[in-house]
C-alpha atoms as a PDB file:
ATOM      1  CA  UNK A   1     104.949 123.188 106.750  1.00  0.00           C
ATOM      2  CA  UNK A   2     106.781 126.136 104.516  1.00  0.00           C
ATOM      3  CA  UNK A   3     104.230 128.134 103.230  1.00  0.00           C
ATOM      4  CA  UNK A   4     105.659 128.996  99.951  1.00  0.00           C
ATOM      5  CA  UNK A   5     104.219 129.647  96.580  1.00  0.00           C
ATOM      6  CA  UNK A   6     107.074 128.030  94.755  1.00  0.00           C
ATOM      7  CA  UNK A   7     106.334 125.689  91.858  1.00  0.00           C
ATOM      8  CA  UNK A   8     109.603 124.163  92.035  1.00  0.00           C
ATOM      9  CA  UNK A   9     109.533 120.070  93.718  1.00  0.00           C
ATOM     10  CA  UNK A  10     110.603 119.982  97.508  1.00  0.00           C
ATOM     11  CA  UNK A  11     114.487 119.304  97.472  1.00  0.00           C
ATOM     12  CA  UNK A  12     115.846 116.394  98.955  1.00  0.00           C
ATOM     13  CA  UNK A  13     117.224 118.413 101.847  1.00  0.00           C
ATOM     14  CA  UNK A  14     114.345 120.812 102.083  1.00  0.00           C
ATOM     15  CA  UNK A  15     113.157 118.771 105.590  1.00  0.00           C
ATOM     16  CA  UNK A  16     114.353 115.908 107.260  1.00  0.00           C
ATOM     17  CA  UNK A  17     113.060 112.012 106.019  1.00  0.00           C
ATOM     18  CA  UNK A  18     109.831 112.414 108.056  1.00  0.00           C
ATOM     19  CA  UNK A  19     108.790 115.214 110.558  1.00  0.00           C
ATOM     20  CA  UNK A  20     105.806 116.433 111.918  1.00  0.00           C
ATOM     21  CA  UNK A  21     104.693 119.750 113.668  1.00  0.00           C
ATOM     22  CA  UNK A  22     101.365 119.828 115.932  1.00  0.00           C
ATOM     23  CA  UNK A  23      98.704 122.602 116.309  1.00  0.00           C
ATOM     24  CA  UNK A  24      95.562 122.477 118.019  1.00  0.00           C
ATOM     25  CA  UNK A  25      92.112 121.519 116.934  1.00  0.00           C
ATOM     26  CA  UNK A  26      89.034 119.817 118.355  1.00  0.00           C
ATOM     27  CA  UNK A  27      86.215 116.963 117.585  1.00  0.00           C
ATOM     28  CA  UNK A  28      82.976 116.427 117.785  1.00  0.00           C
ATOM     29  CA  UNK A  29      81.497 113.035 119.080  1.00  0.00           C
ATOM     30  CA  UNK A  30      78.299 111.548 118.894  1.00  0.00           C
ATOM     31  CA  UNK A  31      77.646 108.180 119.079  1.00  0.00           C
ATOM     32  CA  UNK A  32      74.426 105.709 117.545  1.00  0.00           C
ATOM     33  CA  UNK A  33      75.787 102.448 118.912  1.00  0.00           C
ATOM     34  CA  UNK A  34      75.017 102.228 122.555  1.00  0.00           C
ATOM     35  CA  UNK A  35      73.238  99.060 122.917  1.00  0.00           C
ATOM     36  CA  UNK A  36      76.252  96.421 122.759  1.00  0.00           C
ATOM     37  CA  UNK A  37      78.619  99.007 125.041  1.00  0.00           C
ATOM     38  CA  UNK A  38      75.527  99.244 127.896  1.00  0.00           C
ATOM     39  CA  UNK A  39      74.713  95.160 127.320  1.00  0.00           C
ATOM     40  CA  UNK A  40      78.511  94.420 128.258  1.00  0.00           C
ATOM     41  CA  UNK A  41      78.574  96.875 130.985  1.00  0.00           C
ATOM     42  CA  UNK A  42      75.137  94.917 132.437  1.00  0.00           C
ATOM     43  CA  UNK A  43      76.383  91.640 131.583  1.00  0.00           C
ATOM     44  CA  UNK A  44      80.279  91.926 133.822  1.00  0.00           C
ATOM     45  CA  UNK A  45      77.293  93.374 136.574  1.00  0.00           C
ATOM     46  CA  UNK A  46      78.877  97.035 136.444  1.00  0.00           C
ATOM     47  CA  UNK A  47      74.722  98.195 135.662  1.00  0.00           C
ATOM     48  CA  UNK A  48      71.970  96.898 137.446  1.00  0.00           C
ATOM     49  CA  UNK A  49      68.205  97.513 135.240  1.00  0.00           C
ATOM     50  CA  UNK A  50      67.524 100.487 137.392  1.00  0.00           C
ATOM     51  CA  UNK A  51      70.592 102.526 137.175  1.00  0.00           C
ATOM     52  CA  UNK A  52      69.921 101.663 133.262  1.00  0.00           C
ATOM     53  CA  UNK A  53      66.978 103.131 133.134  1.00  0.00           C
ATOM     54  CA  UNK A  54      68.492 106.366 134.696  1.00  0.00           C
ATOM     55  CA  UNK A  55      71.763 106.481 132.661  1.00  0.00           C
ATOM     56  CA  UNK A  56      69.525 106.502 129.382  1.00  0.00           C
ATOM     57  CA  UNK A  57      67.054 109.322 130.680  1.00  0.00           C
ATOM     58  CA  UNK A  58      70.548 111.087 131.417  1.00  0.00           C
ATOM     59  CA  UNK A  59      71.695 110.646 128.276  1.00  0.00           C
ATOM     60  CA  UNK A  60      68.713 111.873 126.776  1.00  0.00           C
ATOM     61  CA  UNK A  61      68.693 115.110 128.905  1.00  0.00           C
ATOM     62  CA  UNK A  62      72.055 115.465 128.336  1.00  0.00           C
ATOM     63  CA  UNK A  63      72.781 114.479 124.817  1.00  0.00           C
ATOM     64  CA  UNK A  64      75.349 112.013 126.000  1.00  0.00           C
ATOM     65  CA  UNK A  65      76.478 108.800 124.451  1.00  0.00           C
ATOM     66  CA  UNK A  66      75.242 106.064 127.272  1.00  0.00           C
ATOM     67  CA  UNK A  67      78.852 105.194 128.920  1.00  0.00           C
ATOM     68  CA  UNK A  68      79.521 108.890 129.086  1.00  0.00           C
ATOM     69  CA  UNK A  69      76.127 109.254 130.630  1.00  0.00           C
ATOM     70  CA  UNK A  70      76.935 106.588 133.000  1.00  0.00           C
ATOM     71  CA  UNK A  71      80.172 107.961 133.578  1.00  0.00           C
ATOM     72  CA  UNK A  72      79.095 111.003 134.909  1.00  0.00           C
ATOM     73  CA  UNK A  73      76.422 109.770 136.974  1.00  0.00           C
ATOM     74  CA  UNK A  74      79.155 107.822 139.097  1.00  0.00           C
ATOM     75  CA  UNK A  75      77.900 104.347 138.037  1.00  0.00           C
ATOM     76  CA  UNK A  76      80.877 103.464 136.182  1.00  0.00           C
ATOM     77  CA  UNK A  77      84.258 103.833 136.500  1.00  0.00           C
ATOM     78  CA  UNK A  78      86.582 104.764 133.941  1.00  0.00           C
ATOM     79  CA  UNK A  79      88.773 101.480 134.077  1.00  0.00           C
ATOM     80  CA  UNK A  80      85.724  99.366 134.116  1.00  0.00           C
ATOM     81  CA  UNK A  81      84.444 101.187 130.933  1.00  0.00           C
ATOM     82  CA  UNK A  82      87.506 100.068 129.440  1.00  0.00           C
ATOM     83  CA  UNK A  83      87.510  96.777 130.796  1.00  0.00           C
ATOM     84  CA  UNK A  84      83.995  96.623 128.651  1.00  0.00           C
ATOM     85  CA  UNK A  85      85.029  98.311 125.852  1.00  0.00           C
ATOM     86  CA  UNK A  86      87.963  95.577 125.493  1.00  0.00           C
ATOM     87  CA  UNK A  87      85.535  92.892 125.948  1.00  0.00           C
ATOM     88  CA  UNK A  88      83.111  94.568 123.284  1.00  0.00           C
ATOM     89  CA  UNK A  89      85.408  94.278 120.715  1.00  0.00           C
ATOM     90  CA  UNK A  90      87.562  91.127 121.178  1.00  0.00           C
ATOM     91  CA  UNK A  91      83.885  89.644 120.619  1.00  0.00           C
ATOM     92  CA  UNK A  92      82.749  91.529 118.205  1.00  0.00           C
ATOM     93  CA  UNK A  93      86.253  91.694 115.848  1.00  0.00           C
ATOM     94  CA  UNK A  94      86.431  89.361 112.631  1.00  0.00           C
ATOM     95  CA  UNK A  95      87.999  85.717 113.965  1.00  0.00           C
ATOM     96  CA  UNK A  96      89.551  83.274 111.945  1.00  0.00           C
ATOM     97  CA  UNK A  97      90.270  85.473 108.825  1.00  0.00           C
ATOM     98  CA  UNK A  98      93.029  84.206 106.513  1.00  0.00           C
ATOM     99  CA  UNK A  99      96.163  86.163 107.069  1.00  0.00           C
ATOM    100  CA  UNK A 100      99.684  86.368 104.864  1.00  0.00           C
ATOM    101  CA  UNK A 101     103.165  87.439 106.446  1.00  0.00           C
ATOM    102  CA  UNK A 102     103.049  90.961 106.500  1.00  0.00           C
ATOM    103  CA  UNK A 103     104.702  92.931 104.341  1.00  0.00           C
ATOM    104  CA  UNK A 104     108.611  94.152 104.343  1.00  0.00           C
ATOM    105  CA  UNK A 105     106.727  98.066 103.936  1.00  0.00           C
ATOM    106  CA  UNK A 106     106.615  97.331 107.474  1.00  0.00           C
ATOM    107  CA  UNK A 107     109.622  98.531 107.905  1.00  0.00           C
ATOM    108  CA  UNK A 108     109.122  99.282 111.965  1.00  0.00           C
ATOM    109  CA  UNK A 109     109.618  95.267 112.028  1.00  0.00           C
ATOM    110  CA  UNK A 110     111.415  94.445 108.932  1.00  0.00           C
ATOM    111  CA  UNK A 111     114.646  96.578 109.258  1.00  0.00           C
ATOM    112  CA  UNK A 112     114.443  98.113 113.054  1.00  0.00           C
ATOM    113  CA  UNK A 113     117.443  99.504 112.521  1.00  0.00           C
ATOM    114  CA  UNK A 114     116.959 101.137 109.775  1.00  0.00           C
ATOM    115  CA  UNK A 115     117.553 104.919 108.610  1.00  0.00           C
ATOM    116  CA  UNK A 116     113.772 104.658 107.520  1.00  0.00           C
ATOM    117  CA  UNK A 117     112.562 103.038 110.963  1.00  0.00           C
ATOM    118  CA  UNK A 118     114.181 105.375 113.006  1.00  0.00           C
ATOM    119  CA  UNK A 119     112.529 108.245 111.278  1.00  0.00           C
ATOM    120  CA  UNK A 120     109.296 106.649 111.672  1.00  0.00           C
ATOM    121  CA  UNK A 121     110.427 106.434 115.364  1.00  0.00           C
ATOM    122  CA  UNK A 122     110.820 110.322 115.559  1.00  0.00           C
ATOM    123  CA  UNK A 123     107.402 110.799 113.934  1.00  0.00           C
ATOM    124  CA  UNK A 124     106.057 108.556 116.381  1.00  0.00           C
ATOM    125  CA  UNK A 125     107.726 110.281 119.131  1.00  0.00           C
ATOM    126  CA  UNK A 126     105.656 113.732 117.917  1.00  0.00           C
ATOM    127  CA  UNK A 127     102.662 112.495 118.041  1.00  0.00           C
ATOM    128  CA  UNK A 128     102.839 110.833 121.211  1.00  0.00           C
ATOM    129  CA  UNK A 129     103.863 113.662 122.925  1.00  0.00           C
ATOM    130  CA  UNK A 130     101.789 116.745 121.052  1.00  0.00           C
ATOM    131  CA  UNK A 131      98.874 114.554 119.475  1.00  0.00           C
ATOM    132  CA  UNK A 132      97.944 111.703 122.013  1.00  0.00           C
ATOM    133  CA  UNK A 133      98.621 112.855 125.203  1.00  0.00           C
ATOM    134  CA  UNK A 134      96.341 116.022 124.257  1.00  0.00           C
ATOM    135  CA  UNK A 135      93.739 113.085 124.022  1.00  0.00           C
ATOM    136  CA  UNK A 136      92.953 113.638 120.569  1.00  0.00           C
ATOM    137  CA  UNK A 137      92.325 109.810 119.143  1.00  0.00           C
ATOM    138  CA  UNK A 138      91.664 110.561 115.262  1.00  0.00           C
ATOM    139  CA  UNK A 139      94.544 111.154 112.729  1.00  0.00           C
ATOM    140  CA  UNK A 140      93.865 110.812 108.904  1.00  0.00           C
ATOM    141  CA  UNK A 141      96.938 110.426 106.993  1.00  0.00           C
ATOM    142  CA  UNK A 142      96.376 112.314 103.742  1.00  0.00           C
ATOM    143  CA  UNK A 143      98.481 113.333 100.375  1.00  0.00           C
ATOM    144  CA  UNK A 144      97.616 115.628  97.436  1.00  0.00           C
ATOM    145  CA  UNK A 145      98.836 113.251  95.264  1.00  0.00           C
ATOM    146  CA  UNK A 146      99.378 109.407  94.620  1.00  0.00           C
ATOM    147  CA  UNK A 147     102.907 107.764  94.777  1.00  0.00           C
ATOM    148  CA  UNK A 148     103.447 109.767  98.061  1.00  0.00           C
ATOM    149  CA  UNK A 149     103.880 107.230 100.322  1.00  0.00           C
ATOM    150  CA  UNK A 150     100.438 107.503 102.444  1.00  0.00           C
ATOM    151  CA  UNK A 151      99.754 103.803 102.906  1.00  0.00           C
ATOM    152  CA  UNK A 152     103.457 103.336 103.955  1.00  0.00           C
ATOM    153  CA  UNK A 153     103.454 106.080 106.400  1.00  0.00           C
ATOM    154  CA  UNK A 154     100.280 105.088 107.827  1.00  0.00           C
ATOM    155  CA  UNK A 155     101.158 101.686 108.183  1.00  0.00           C
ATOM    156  CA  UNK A 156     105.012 101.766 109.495  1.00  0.00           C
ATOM    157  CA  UNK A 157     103.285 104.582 112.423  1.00  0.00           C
ATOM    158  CA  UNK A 158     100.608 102.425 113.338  1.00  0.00           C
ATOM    159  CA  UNK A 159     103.022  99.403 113.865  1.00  0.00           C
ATOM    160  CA  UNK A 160     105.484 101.710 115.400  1.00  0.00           C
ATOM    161  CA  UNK A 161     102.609 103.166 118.272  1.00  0.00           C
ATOM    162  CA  UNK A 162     101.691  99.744 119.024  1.00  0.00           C
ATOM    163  CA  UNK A 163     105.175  98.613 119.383  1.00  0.00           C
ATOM    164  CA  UNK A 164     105.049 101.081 122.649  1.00  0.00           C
ATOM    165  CA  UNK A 165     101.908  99.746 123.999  1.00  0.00           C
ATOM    166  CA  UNK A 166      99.379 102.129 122.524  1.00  0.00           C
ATOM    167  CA  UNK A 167      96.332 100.426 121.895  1.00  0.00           C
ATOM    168  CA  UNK A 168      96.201 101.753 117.919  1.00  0.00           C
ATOM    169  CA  UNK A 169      93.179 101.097 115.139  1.00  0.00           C
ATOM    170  CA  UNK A 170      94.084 101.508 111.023  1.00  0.00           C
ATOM    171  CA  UNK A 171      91.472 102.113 108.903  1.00  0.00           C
ATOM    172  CA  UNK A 172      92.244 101.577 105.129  1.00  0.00           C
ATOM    173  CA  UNK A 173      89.636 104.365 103.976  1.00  0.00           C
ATOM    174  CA  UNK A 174      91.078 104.431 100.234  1.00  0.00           C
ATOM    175  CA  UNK A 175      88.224 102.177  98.831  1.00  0.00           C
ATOM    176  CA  UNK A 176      89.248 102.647  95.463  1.00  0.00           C
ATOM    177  CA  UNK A 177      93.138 101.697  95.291  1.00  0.00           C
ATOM    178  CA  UNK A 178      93.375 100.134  98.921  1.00  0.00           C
ATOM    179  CA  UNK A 179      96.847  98.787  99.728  1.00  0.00           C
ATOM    180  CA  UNK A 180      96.603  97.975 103.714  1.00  0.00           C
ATOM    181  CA  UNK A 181      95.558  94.938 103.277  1.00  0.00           C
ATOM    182  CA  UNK A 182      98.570  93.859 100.955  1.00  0.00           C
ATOM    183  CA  UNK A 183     100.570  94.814 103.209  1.00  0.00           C
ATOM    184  CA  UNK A 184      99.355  93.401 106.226  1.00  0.00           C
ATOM    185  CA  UNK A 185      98.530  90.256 104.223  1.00  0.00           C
ATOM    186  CA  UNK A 186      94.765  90.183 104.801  1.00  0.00           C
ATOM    187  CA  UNK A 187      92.126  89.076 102.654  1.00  0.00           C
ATOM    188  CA  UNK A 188      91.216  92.179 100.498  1.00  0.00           C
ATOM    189  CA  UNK A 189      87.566  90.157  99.823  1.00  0.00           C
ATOM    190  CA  UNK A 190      86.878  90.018 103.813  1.00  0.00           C
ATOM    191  CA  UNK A 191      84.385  91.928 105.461  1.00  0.00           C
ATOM    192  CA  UNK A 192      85.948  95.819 106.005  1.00  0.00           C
ATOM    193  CA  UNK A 193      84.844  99.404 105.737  1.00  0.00           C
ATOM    194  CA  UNK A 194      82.818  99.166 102.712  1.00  0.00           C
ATOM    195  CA  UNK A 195      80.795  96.457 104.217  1.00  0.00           C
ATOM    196  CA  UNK A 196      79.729  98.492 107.293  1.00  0.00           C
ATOM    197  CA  UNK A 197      79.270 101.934 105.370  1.00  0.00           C
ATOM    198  CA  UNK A 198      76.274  99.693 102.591  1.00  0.00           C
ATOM    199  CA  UNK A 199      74.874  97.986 105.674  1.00  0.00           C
ATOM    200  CA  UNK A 200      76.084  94.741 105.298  1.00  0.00           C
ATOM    201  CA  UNK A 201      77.709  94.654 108.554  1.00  0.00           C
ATOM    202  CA  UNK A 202      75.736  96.473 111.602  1.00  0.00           C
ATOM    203  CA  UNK A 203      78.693  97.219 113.653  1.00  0.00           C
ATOM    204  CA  UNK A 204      82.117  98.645 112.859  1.00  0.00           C
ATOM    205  CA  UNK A 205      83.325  96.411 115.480  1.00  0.00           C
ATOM    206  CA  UNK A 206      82.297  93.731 113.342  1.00  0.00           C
ATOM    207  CA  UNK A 207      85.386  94.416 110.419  1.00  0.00           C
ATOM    208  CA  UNK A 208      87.712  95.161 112.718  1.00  0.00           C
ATOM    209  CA  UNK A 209      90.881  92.632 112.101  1.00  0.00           C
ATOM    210  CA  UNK A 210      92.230  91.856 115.831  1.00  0.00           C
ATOM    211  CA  UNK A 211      96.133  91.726 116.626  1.00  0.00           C
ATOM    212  CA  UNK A 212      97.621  91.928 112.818  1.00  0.00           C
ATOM    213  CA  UNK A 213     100.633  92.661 114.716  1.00  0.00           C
ATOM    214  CA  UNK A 214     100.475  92.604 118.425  1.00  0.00           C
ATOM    215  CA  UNK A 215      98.520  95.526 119.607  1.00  0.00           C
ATOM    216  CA  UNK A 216      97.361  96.697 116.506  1.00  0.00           C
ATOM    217  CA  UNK A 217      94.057  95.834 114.841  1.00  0.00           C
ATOM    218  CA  UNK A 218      93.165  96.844 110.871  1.00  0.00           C
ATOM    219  CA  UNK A 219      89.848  97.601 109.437  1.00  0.00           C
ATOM    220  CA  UNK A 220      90.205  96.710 105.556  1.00  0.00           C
ATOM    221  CA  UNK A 221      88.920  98.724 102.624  1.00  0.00           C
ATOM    222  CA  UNK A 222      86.388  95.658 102.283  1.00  0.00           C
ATOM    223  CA  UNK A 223      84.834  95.058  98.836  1.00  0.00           C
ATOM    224  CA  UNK A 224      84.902  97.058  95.530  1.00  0.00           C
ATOM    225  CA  UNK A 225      82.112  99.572  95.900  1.00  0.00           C
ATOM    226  CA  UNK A 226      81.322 101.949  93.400  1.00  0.00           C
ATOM    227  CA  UNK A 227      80.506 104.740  95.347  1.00  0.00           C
ATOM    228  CA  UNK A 228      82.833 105.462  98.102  1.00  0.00           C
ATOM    229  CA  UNK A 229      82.759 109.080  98.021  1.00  0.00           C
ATOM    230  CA  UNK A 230      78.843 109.018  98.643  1.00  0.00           C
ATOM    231  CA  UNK A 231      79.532 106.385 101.667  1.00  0.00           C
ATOM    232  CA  UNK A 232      82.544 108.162 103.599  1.00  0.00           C
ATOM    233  CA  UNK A 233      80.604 111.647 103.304  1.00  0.00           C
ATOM    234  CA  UNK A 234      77.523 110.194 105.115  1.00  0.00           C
ATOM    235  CA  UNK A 235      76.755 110.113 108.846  1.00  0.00           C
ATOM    236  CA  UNK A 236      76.880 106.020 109.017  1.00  0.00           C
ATOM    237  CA  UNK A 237      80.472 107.241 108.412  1.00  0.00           C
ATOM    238  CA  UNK A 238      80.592 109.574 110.895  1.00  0.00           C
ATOM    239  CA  UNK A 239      79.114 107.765 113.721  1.00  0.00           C
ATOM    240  CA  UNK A 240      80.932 104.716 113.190  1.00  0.00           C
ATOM    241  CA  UNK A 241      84.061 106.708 113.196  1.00  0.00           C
ATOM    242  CA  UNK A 242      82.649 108.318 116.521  1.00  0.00           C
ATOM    243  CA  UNK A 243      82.453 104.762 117.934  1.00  0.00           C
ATOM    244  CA  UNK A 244      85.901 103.848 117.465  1.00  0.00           C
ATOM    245  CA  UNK A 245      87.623 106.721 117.944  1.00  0.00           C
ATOM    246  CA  UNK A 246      86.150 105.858 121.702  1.00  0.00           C
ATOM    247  CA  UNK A 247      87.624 102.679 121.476  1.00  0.00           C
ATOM    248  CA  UNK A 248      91.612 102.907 120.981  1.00  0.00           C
ATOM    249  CA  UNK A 249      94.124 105.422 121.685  1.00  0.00           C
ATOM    250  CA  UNK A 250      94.410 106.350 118.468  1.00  0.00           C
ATOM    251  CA  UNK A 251      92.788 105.556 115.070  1.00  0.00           C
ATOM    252  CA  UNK A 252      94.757 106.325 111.748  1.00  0.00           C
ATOM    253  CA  UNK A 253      93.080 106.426 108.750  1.00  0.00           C
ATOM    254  CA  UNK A 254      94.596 105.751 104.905  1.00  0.00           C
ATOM    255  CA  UNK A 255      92.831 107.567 102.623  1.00  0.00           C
ATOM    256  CA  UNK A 256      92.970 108.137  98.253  1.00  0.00           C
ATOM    257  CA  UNK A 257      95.300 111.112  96.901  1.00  0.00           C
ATOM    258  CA  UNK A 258      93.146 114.568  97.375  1.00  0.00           C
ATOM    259  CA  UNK A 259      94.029 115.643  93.720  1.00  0.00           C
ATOM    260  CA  UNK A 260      91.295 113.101  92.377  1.00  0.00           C
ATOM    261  CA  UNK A 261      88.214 113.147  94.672  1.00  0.00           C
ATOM    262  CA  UNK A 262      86.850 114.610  98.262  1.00  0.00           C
ATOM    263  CA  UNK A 263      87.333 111.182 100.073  1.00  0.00           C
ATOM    264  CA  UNK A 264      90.577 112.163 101.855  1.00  0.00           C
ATOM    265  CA  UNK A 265      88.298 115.954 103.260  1.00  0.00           C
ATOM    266  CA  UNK A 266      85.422 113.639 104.141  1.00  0.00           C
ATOM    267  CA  UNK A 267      87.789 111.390 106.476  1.00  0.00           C
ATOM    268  CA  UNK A 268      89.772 114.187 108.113  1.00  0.00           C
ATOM    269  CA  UNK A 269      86.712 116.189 108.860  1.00  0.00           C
ATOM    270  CA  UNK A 270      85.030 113.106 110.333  1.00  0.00           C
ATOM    271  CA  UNK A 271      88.609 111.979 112.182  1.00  0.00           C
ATOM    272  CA  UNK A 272      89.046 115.663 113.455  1.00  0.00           C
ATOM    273  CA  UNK A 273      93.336 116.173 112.501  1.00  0.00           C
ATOM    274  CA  UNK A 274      94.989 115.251 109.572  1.00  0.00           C
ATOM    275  CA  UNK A 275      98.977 114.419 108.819  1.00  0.00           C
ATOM    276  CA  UNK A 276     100.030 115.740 105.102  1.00  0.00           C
ATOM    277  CA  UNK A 277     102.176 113.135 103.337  1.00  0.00           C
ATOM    278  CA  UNK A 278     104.684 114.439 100.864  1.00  0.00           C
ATOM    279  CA  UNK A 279     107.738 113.409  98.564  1.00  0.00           C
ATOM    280  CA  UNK A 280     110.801 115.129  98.086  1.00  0.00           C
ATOM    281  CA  UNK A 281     111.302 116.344  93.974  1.00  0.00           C
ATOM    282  CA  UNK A 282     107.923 115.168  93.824  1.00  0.00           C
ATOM    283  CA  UNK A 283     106.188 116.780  96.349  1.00  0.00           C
ATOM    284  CA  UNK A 284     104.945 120.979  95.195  1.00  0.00           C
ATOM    285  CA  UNK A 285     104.530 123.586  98.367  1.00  0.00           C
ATOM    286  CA  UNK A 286     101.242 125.270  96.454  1.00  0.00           C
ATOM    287  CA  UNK A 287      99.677 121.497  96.245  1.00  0.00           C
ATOM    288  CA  UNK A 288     100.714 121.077  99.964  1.00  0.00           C
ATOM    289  CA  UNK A 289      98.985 124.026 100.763  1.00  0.00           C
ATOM    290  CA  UNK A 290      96.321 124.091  98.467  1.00  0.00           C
ATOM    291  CA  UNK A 291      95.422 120.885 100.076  1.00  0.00           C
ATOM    292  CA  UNK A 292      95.892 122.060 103.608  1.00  0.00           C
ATOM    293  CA  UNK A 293      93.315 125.024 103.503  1.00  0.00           C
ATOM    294  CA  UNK A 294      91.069 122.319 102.069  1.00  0.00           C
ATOM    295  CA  UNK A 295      91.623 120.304 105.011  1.00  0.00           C
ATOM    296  CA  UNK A 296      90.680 123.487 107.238  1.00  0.00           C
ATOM    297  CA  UNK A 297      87.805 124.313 105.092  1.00  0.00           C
ATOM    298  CA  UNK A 298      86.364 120.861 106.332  1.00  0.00           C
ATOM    299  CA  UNK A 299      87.157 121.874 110.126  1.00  0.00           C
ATOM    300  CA  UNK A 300      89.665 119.074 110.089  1.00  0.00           C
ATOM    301  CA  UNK A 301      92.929 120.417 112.057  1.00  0.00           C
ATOM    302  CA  UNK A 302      96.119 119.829 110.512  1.00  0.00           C
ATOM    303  CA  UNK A 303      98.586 118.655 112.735  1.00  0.00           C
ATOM    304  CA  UNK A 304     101.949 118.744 110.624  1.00  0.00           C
ATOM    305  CA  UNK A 305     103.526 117.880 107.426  1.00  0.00           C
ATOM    306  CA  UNK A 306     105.992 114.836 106.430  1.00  0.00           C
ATOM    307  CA  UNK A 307     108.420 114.602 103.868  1.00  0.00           C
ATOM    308  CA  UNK A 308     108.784 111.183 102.553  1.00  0.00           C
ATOM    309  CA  UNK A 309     111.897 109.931 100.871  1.00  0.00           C
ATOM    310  CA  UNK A 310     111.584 106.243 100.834  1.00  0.00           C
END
């Protein structure tokens, strides 16, 4: 990302269509939802009650989630934890939910062959190699403005990971103008984000979308609410985020323009690493970086800059 000053819009030829540049960072975990993960792992006979009994007292001593605990007691290994993890939430994700063709946005399926797909391809091909196979699951795709093309890039790199067998979550986390579920044709009244965050679903699992395209699964902005900055900036937030972030290979998260409220810092810092959307001649460096050090401020990592044309 060019660190200038200038006031002047980014040119058309100031980057390529999309690009992306990685740096390090880190995340915390933490985790309040053990019961379902250690029920499953009981249930397929991977726990017997004693070894239970032990994984929580480890857990405890070592402020451990409970699979991690069990993980590192040698109870569990780490394909059976993922055996129950997948078995967690096919059973716990929303079934039945009315569903619309998806959206030509999508352009990863739409137009494959497309100047725009094939730059979402390269993008993809970034964070594959600098962002997931670190093992860093959280990405929040974030733009200092509206009309920047956020939901778009989120969406066409979600499709585009799970194209290539990446088991990928999207989170709509722009509760006040969400457009995810437009354009995966969901019901924008179902049970999603907002309905876990004011307790009206226990479980994140439980607004999770399964398979909107093969391999990829949507969480919804859910409901009007009218406080979504309060909600996303509280720890329900954070340790549901925790949860899934254990659950996929990567979890992208849609989030409101940063020029008009804090949502966007709240979801990076709780996701870890953030992507900066911009637009060319729309796009200005100081807002790019303005918003950047904000993102750093909130010990959220950013992991590279796009420039959208489309």
């Amino acid at each position: 990302m060019d660190n200038s000053q200038s006031e002047a819009p980014v040119p058309d030829n100031a980057a390529e269509p999309i690009s992306a540049s990685v740096v390090a960072g880190g995340i915390d975990s933490g985790d309040r939802f053990d019961a379902p993960i250690r029920d499953v792992l009981v249930r397929m006979g991977h726990l017997n009650d004693d070894q239970v009994v032990k994984v929580q007292s480890h857990a405890a001593e070592r402020g451990l989630d409970f699979d991690q605990a069990a993980l590192e007691l040698g109870f569990i290994t780490t394909d059976e934890l993922d055996r129950a993890r997948e078995q967690l939430i096919n059973s716990m994700a929303l079934q039945n939910v009315a569903r619309r063709p998806v959206s030509d946005e999508l352009v990863a399926m739409s137009d494959p062959g497309s100047v725009r797909a094939e730059t979402i391809r390269m993008l993809r091909t970034q964070i594959i190699a600098q962002h997931i196979k670190n093992g860093r699951r959280g990405l929040a795709v974030v733009a200092a403005a509206d009309g920047h093309g956020c939901s778009y890039v989120a969406a066409n790199l979600a499709v585009s990971l799970a194209q290539v067998g990446f088991k990928i979550l999207l989170v709509d986390a722009n509760m006040r103008s969400p457009r995810q579920d437009q354009i995966f044709g969901v019901d924008p009244n179902a049970p999603g984000l907002s309905s876990f965050l004011t307790l009206q679903v226990a479980r994140p699992e439980r607004v999770v979308n399964a398979n909107v395209v093969p391999g990829l699964a949507l969480i919804t902005a859910g409901p009007p609410t009218s406080r979504p900055q309060e909600l996303l900036s509280g720890n329900r937030f954070r340790d549901g985020v925790n949860t899934l972030l254990r659950e996929y290979d990567l979890v992208l998260f849609d989030t409101p323009a940063a020029n008009t409220n804090a949502d966007a810092l709240n979801v990076g810092a709780a996701a870890g690493y953030a992507l900066i959307v911009g637009r060319s001649n729309n796009s200005y460096y100081k807002d790019i970086n303005t918003l950047s050090s904000q993102l750093a401020a909130a010990r959220c990592a950013v992991v590279g800059a796009v420039l959208n044309e489309f």
